[in-house]
Protein backbone atom coordinates (compact mmCIF):
# COMPACT_ATOMS: atom_id res chain seq x y z
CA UNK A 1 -17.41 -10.34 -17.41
CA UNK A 2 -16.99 -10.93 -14.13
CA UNK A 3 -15.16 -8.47 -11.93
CA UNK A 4 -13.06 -8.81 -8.72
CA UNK A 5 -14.77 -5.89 -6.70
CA UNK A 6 -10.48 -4.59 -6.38
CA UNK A 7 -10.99 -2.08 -8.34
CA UNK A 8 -6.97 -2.07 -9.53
CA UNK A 9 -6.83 -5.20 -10.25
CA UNK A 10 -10.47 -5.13 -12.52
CA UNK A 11 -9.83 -1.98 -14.28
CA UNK A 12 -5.88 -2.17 -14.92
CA UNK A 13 -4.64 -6.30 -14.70
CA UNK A 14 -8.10 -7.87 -16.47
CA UNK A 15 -9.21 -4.86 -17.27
CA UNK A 16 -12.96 -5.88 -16.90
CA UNK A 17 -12.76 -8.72 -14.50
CA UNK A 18 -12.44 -12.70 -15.10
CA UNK A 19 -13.90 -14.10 -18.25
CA UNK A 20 -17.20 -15.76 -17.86
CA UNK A 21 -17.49 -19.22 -17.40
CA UNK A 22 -13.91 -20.44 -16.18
CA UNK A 23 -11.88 -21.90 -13.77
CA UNK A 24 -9.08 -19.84 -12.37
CA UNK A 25 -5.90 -21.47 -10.55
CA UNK A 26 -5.13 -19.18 -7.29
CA UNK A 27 -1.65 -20.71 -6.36
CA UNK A 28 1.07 -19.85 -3.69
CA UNK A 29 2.35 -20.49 -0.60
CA UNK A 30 1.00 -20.54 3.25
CA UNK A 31 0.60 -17.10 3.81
CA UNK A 32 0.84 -15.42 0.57
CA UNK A 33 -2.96 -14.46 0.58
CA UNK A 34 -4.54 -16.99 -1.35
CA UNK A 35 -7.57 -17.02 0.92
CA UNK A 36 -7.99 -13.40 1.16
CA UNK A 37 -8.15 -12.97 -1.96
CA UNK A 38 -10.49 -15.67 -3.42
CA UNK A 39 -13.20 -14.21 0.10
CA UNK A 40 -13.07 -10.52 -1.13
CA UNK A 41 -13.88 -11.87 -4.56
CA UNK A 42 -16.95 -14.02 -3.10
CA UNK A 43 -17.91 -10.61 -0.60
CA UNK A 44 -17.34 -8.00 -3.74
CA UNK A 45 -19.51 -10.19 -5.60
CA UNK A 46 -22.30 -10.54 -3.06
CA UNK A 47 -22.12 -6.34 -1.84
CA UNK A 48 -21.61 -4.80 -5.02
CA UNK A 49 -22.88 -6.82 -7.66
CA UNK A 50 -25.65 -9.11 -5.88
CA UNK A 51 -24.30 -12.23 -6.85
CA UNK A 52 -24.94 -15.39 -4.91
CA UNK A 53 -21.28 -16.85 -4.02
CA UNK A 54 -20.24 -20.34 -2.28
CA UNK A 55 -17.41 -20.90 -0.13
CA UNK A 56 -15.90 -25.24 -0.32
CA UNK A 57 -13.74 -25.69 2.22
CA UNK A 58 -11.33 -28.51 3.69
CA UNK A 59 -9.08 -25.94 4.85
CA UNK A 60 -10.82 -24.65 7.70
CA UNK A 61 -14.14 -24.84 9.28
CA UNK A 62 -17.16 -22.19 8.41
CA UNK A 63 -16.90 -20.52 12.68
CA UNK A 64 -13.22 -20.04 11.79
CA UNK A 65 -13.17 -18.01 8.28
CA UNK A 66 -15.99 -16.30 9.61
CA UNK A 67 -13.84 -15.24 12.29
CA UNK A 68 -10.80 -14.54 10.61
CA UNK A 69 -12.85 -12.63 7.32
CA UNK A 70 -14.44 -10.66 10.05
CA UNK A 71 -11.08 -9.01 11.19
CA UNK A 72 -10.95 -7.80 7.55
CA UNK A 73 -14.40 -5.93 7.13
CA UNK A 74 -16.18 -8.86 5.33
CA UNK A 75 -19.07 -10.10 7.09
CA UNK A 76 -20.17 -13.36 5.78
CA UNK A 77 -22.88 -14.38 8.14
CA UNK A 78 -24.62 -10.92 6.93
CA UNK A 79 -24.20 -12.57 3.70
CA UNK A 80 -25.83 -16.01 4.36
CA UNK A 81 -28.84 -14.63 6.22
CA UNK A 82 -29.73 -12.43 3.38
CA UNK A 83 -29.20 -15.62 0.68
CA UNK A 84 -26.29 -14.70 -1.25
CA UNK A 85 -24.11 -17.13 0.66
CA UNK A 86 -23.30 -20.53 1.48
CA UNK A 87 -20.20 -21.75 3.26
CA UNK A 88 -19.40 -25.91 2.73
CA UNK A 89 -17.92 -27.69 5.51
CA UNK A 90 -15.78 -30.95 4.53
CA UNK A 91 -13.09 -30.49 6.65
CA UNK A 92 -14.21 -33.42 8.94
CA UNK A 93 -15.06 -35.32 5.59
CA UNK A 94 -12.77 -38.44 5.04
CA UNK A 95 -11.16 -39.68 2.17
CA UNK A 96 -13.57 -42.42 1.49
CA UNK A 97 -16.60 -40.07 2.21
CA UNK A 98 -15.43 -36.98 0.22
CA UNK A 99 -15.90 -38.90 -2.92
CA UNK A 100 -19.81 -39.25 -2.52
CA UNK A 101 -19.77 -36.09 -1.31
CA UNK A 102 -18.62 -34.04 -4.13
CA UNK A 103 -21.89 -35.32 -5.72
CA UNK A 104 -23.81 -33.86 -3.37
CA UNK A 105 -21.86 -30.44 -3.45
CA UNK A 106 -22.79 -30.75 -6.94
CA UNK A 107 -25.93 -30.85 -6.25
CA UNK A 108 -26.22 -28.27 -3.79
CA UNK A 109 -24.77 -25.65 -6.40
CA UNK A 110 -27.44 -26.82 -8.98
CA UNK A 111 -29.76 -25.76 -6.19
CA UNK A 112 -28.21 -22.33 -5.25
CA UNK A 113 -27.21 -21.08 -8.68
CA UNK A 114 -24.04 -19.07 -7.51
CA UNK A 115 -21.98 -17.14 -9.95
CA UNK A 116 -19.31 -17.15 -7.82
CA UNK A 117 -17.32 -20.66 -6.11
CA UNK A 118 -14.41 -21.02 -4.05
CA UNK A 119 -13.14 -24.39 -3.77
CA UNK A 120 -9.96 -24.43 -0.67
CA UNK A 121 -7.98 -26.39 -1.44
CA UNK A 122 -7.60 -28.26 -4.76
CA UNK A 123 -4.46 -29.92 -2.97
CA UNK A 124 -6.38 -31.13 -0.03
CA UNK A 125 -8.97 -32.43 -2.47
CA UNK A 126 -6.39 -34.29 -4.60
CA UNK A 127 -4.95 -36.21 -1.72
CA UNK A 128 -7.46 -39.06 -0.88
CA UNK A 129 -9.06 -38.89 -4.92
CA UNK A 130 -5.54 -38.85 -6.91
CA UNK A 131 -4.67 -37.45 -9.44
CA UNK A 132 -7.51 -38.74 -12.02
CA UNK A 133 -10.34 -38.16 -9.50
CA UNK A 134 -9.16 -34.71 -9.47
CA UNK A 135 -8.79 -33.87 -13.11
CA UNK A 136 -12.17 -35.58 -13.39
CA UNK A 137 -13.52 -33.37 -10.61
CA UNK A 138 -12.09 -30.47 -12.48
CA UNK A 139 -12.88 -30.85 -16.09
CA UNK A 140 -16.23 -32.61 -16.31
CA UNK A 141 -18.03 -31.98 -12.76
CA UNK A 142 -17.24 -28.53 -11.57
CA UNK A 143 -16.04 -27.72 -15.28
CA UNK A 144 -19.32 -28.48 -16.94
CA UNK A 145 -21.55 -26.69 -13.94
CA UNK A 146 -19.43 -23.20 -14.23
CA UNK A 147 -19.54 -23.00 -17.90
CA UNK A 148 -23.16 -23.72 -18.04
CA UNK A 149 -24.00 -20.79 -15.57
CA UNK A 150 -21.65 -18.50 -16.84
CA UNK A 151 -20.08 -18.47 -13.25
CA UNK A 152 -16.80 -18.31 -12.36
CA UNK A 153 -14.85 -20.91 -9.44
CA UNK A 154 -11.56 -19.85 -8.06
CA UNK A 155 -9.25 -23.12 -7.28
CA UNK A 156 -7.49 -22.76 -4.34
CA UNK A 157 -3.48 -24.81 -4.54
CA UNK A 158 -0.61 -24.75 -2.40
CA UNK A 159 2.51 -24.47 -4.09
CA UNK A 160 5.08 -25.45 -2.14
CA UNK A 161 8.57 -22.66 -1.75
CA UNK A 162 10.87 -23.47 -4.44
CA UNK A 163 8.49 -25.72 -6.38
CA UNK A 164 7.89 -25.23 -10.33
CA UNK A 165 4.78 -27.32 -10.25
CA UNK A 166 1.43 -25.93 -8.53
CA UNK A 167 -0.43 -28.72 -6.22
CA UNK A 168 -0.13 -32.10 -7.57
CA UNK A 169 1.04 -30.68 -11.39
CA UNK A 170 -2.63 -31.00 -12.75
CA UNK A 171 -5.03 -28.34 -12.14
CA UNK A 172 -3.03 -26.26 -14.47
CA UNK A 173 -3.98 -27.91 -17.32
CA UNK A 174 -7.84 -28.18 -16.62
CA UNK A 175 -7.88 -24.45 -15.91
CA UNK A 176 -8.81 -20.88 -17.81
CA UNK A 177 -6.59 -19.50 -16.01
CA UNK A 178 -3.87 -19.40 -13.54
CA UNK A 179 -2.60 -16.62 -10.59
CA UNK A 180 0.44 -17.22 -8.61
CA UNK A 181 1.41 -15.27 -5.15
CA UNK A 182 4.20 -15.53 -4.08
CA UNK A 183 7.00 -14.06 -1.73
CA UNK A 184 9.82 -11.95 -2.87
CA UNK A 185 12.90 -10.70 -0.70
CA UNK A 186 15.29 -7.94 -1.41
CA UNK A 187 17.16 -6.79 1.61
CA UNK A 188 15.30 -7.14 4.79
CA UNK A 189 12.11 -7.21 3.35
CA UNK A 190 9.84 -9.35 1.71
CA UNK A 191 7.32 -8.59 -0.96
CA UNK A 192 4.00 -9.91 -2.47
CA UNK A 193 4.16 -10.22 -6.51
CA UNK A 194 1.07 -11.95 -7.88
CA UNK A 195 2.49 -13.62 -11.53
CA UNK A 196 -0.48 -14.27 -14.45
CA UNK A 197 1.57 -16.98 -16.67
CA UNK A 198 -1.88 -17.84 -18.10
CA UNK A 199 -5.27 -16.02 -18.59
CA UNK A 200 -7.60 -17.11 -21.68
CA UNK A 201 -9.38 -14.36 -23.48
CA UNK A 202 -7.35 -11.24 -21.49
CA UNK A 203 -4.60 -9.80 -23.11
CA UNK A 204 -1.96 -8.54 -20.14
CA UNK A 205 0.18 -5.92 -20.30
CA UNK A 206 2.57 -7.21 -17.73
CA UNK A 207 2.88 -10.66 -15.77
CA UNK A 208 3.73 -9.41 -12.66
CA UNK A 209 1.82 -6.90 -10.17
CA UNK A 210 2.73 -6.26 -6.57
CA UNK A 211 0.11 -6.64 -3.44
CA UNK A 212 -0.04 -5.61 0.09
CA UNK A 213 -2.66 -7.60 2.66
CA UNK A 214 -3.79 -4.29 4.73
CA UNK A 215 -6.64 -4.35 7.29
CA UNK A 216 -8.67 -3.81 3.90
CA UNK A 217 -7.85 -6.91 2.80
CA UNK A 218 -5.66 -7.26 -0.69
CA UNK A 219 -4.50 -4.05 -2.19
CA UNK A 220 -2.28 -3.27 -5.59
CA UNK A 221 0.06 -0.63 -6.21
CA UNK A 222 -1.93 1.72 -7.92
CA UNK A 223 0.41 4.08 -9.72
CA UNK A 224 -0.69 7.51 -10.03
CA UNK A 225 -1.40 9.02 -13.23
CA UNK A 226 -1.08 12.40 -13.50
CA UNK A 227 -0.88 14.38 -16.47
CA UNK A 228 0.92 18.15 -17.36
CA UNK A 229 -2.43 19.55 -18.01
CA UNK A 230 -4.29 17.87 -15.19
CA UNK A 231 -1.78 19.75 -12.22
CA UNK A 232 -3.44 22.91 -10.83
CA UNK A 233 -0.72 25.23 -10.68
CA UNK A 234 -1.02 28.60 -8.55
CA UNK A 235 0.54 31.19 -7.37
CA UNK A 236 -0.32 30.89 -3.19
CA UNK A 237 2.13 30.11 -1.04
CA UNK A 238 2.22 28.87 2.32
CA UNK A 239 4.82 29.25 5.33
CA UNK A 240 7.69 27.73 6.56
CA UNK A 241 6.80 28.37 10.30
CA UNK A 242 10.01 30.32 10.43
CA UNK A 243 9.81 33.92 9.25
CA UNK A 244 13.31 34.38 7.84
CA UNK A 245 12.90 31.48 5.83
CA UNK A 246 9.57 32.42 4.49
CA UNK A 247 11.83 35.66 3.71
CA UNK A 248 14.55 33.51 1.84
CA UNK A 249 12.47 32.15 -0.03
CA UNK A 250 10.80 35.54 -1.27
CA UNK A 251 7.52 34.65 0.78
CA UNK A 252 7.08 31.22 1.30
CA UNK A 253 6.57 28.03 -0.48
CA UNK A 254 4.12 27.58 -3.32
CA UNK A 255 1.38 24.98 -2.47
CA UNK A 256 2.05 21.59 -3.75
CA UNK A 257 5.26 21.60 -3.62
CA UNK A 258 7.97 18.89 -2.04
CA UNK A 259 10.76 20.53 0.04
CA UNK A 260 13.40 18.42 1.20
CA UNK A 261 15.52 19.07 4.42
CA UNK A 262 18.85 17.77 4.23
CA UNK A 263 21.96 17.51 6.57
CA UNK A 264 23.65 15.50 9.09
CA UNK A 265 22.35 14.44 12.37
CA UNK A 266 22.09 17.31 14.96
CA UNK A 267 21.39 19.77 12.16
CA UNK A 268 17.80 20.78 13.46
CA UNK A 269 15.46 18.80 10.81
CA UNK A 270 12.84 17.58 12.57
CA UNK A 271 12.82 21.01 13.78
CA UNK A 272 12.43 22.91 10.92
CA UNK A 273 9.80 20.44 10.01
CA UNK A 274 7.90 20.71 13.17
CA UNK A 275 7.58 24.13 12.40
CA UNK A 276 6.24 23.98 8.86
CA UNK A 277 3.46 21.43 10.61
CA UNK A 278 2.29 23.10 13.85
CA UNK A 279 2.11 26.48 12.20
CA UNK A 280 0.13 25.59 9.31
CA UNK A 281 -2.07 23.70 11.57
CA UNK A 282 -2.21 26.93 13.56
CA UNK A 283 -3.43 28.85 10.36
CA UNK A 284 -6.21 26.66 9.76
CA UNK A 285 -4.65 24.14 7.32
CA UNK A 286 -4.99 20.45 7.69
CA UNK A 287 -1.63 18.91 8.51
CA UNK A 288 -0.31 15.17 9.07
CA UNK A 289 3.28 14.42 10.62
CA UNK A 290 4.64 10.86 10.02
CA UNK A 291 7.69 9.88 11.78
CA UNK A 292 9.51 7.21 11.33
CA UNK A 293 12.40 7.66 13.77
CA UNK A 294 10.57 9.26 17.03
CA UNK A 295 7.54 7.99 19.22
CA UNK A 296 4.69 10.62 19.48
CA UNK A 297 5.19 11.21 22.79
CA UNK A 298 9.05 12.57 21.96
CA UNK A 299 7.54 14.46 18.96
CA UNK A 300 5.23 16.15 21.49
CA UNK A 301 7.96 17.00 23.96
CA UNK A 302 10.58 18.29 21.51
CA UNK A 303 7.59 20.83 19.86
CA UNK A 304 6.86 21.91 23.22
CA UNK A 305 10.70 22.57 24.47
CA UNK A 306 10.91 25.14 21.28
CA UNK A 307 7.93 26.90 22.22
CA UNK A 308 5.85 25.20 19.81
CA UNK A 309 1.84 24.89 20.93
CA UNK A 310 1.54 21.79 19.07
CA UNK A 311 -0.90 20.36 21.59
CA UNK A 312 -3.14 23.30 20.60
CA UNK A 313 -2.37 22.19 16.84
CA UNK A 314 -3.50 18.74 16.97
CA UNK A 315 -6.87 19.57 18.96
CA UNK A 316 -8.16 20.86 15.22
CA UNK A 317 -5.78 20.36 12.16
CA UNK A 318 -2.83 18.17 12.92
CA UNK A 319 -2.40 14.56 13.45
CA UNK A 320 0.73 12.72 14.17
CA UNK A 321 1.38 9.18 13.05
CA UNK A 322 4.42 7.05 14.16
CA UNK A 323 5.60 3.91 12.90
CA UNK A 324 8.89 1.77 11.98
CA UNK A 325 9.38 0.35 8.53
CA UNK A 326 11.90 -2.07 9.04
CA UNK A 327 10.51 -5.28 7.11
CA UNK A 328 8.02 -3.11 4.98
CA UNK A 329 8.24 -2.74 1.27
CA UNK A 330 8.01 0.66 -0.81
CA UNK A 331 4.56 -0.34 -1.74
CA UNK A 332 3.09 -1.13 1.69
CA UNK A 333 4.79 2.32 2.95
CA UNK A 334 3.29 4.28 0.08
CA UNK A 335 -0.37 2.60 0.37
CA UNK A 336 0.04 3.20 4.19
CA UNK A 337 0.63 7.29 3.29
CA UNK A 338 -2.00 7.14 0.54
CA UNK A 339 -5.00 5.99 2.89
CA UNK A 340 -3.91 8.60 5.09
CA UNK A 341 -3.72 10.96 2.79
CA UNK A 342 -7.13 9.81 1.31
CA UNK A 343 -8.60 9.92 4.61
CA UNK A 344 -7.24 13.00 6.19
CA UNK A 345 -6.88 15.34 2.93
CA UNK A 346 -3.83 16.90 4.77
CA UNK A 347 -2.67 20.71 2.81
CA UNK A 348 0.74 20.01 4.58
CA UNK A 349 2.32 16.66 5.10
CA UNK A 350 5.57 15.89 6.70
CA UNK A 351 7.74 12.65 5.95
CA UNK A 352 10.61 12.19 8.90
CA UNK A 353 12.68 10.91 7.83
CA UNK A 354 13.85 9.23 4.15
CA UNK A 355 17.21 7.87 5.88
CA UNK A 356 14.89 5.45 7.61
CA UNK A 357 13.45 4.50 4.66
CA UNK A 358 17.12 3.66 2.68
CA UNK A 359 17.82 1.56 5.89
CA UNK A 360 15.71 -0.74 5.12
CA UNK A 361 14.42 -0.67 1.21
CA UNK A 362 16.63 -1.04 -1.98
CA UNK A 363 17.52 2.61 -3.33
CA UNK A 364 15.36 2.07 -7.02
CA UNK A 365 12.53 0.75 -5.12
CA UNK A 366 12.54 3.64 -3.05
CA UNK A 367 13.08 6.13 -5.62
CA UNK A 368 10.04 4.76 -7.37
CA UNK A 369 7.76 4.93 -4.08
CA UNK A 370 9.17 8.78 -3.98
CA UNK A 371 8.45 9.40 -7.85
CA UNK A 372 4.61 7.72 -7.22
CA UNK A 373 4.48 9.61 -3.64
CA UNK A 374 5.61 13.04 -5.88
CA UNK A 375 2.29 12.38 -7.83
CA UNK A 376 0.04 11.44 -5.44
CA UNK A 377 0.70 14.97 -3.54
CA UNK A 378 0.37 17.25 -6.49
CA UNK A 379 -2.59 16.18 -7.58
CA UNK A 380 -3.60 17.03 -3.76
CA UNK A 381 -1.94 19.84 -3.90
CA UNK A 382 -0.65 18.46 -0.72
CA UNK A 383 3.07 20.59 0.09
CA UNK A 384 5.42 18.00 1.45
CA UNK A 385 8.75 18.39 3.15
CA UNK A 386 10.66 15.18 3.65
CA UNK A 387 14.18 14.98 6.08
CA UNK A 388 17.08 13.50 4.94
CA UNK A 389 20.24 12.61 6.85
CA UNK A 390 22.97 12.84 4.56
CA UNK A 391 25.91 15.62 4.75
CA UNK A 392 25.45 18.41 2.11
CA UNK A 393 28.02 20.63 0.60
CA UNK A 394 25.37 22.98 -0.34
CA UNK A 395 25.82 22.12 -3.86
CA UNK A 396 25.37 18.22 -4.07
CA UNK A 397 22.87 16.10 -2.86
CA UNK A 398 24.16 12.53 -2.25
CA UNK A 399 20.92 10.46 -2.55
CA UNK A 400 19.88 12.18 -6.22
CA UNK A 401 17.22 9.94 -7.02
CA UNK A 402 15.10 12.18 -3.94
CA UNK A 403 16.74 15.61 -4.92
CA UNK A 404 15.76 15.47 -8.92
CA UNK A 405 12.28 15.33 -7.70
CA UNK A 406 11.88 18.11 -5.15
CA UNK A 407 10.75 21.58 -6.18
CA UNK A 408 12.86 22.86 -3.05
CA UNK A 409 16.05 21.59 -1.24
CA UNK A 410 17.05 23.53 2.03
CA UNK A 411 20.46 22.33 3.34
CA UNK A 412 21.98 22.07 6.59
CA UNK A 413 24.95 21.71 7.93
CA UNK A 414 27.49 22.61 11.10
CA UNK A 415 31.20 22.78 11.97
CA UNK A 416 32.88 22.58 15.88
CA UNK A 417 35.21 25.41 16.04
CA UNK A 418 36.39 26.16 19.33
CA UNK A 419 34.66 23.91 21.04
CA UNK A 420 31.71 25.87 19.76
CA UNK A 421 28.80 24.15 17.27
CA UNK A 422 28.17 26.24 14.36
CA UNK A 423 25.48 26.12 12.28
CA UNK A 424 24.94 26.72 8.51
CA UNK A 425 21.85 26.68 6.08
CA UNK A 426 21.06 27.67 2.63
CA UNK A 427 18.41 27.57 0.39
CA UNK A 428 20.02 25.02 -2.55
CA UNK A 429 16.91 24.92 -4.53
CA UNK A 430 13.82 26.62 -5.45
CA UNK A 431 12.21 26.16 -8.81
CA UNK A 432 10.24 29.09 -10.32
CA UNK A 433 11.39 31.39 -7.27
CA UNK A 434 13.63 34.23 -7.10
CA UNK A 435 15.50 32.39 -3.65
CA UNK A 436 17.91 33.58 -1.20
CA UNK A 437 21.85 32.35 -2.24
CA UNK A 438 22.78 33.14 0.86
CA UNK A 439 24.45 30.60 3.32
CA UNK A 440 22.84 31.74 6.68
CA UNK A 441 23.93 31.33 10.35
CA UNK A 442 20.80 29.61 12.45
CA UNK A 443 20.70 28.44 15.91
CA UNK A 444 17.95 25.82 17.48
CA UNK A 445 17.07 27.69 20.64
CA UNK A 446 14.21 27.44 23.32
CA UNK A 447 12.05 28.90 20.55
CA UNK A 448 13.00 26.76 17.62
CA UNK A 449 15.17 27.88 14.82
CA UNK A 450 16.53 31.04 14.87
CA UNK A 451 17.59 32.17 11.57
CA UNK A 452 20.41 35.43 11.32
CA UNK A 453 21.69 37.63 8.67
């Protein structure tokens, strides 16, 4: 078998990589990350597995996708001076020469021996040779030399937006088997779903997986499994950075945990989160605040008008990241958290805030990324609080799909009387603790939140 070097898609789609010996169709539109693709496969083969790969092109020239792979981590002129790669240039070939050329490609893979072939594009190919050429070029040349080496050549076709057939309607019929990316939109935003309508000698349990294109090149949503007996459970907790909260909540907050912070806007939630962050930081545990709503240089500003040393806190254990997900998808927002996660190993992580997240992301889609995010933390043992701006009556929360799944809710809420704000809180939820019911006064002062009896 033949594997992908994306780990995801080898272990959980094929489940042991492409089938030896066959053609596979990659099909989709400009853009959809045919090329990406079909390069990590050539640069997985040729870094993890030592196999010699070969690049066709008509689609662009060998300085260009050298260029271009470059920006994504794969060097390919490493490749070719240490003989497991060869990059073919016909994209100045004409019609007329391109068919005595493909004997000489032929010949040239004879020579080489790759296991792995990339031919980009099928549909440029299929122009000047029609449609027989092509089937011939298919089935009996290329056909007969990957079958014979065991290798395996990834067809590159455009498929047109809209359009049932792939390329000129015949390389799916020559072919072992056939991947489709294309675009998806829901909302604002538009995903990636790679579809497997045919794949001979793999048994799929789905047709349809979902794909970002990251500065890592192609990534799939891999859902995190996590079983009962798997989750460390303990006893520790950790603080709120507020001391009468700590004391509400009859000491703290066990580790691992996800807290959420509801209430409206004005309510003091970023507060109460920048709290939690700097003063775990403080103690010595790592801690990562993602915003979604405020630059970093606001962040800073607002931490330092309560009193908050977070300047201190980010010299050793905290780091701030800021970005807007408008026109992102669940998946790209949760990968995004993951490799942080995966590359910080944060103790305390802070999500601000899920209202910019429902702005722009269909509410099931989102309640999934939260359900896979839930996972992914626990079996950290990362403790997570994530804002919300939604009113609270202290007894419902509106956006339930995010409530069922948090060990603690803390609510917030205010009134005007007398031309005078007045602020409420209360401790909604806390499984396995012996919580505060008390609704509380609090005020966000020149030191932060100030909670009263």
């Amino acid at each position: 078998m033949t594997k992908t070097g994306i780990e995801y898609f080898d272990e959980y789609i094929l489940r042991d990589g492409f089938p030896e010996g066959s053609l596979i169709l990659v099909a989709g539109e400009p853009g959809a990350g045919k090329t990406i693709f079909a390069a990590t496969f050539l640069y997985n083969g040729a870094k993890k597995f030592g196999e010699k790969g070969v690049y066709i092109s008509l689609a662009e020239t060998k300085k260009e996708f050298y260029e271009s792979m470059r920006g994504l981590g794969m060097d390919f002129e490493e490749l070719e001076n240490r003989g497991l790669f060869k990059f073919i240039d016909l994209v100045t070939v004409g019609g007329e020469a391109l068919d005595k050329e493909l004997g000489l490609v032929i010949e040239e893979l004879a020579n080489f021996q790759p296991k792995r072939i990339v031919l980009d594009s099928i549909s440029v190919f299929a122009q000047p040779l029609g449609i027989e050429k092509t089937r011939i070029l298919l089935h009996t040349m290329l056909g007969r030399f990957v079958k014979a080496q065991n290798a395996i050549a990834l067809l590159i076709a455009e498929k047109p937006a809209g359009a049932e057939k792939i390329g000129y309607g015949v390389e799916e019929f020559v072919v072992d088997g056939v991947l489709i990316l294309r675009y998806e939109s829901f909302g604002e935003v538009t995903r990636r779903v790679m579809e497997i309508p045919k794949m001979r000698r793999r048994s799929l349990e789905k047709a349809h997986y979902e794909y970002v294109i990251t500065s890592r090149g192609i990534e799939f949503l891999a859902i995190p499994e996590l079983k009962r007996e798997e989750i460390e459970y303990t006893t520790e907790k950790i603080t709120t950075g507020i001391d009468k909260l700590d004391e509400m909540l009859n000491g703290g907050i066990y580790k691992g945990s996800s807290v959420l912070l509801v209430g409206m806007t004005g309510t003091g939630k970023s507060t109460f989160a920048l709290h939690f962050a700097v003063a775990n930081a403080l103690q010595g545990r790592k801690a990562v605040y993602i915003s979604f709503e405020e630059p970093m240089d606001q962040i800073i500003r607002a931490a330092k008008n309560y009193g908050m040393p977070i300047e201190e806190a980010m010299k050793e254990n905290l780091k701030v990241f800021t970005w807007v997900p408008e026109s992102r998808t669940p998946v790209y927002t949760f990968l995004k958290i993951r490799e942080i996660i995966e590359e910080f190993k944060p103790e305390v992580l802070v999500i601000d805030s899920l209202t910019s997240l429902r702005q722009h992301m269909d509410e099931k889609e989102l309640t999934k990324m939260l359900r896979y995010l839930g996972l992914l933390t626990k079996a950290n043992r990362t403790t997570t609080y994530f804002t919300l701006n939604e009113e609270t009556d202290f007894e419902v929360v509106p956006f339930t799909g995010a409530s069922t799944m948090m060990d603690v809710i803390i609510g917030l809420k205010y009134q005007v009387q007398d031309g005078n704000i007045k602020r409420r809180m209360a401790v909604v939820k806390a499984r396995a603790s012996n919580h505060s019911r008390e609704i509380r006064r609090y005020e966000i002062t020149d030191r932060g939140v100030e909670i009263y009896e």
